[in-house]
Protein backbone atom coordinates (compact mmCIF):
# COMPACT_ATOMS: atom_id res chain seq x y z
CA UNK A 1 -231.72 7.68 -5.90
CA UNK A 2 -231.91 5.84 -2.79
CA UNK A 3 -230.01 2.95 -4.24
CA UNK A 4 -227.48 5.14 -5.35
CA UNK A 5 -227.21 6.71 -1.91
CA UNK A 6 -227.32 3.38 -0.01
CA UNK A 7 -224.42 1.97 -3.07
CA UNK A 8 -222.17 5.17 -2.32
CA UNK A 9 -222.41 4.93 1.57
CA UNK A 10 -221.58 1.16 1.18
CA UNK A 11 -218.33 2.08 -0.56
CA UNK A 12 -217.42 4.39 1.31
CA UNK A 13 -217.37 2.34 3.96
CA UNK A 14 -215.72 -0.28 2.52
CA UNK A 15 -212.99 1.76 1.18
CA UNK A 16 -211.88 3.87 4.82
CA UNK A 17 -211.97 0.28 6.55
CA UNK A 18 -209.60 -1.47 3.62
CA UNK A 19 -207.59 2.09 3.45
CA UNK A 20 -207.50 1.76 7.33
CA UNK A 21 -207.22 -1.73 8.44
CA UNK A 22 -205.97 -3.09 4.72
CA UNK A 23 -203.62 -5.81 4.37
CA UNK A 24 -202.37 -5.32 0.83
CA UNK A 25 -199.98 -1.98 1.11
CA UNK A 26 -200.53 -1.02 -2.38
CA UNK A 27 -203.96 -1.92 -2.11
CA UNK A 28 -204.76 -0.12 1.05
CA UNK A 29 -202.94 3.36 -0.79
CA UNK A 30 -205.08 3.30 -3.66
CA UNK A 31 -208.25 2.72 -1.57
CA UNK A 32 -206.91 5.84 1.00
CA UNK A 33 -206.56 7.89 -2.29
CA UNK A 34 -210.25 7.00 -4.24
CA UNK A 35 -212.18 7.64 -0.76
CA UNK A 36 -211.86 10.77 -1.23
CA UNK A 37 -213.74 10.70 -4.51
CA UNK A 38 -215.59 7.94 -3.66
CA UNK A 39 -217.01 10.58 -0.44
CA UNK A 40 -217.66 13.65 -3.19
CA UNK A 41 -220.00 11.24 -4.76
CA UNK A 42 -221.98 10.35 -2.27
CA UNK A 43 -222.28 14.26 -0.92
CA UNK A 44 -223.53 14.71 -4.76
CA UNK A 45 -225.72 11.84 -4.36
CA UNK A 46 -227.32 12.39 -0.95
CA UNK A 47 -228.17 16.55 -2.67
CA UNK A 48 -229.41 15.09 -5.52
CA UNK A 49 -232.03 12.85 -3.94
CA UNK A 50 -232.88 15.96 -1.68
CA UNK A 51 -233.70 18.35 -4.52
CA UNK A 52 -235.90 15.41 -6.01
CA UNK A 53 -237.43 14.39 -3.46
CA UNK A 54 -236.29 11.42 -2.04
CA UNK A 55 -235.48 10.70 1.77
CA UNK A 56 -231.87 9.74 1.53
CA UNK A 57 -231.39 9.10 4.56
CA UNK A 58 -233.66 5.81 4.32
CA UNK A 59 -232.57 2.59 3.21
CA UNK A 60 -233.44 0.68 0.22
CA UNK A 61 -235.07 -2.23 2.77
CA UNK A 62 -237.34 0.84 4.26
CA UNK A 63 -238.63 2.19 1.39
CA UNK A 64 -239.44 -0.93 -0.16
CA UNK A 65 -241.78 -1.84 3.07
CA UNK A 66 -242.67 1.70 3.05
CA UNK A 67 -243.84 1.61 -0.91
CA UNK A 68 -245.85 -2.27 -0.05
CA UNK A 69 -247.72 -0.53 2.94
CA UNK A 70 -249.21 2.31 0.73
CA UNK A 71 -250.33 0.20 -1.64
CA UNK A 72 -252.57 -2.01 0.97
């Protein structure tokens, strides 16, 4: 879940800067018009991971040094 989380923030973020900042017109609509999808996914992803469990709000890098530390 937290992958999924970190993979739907990521997007997002690429797709609002290339919908933004985008050099490709065509390119840059399309992006503008799947963010908004691309956003519903990630509110479905971050309630998800709540309801099972998982801390969504930390990162794949944290919870990997998080998971070696309880196992020393």
């Amino acid at each position: 879940m937290q992958a999924m989380v970190g993979d739907h923030d990521h997007a997002v973020t690429l797709f609002r800067t290339y919908s933004e900042r985008g050099d490709d017109p065509e390119i840059k609509q399309w992006a503008g018009r799947t963010l908004a999808t691309l956003q519903e996914h990630e509110r479905l992803a971050k309630t998800t991971a709540t309801k099972v469990g998982v801390d969504a709000r930390m990162s794949k890098h944290d919870h990997a040094a998080g998971t070696k530390q309880a196992k020393r």
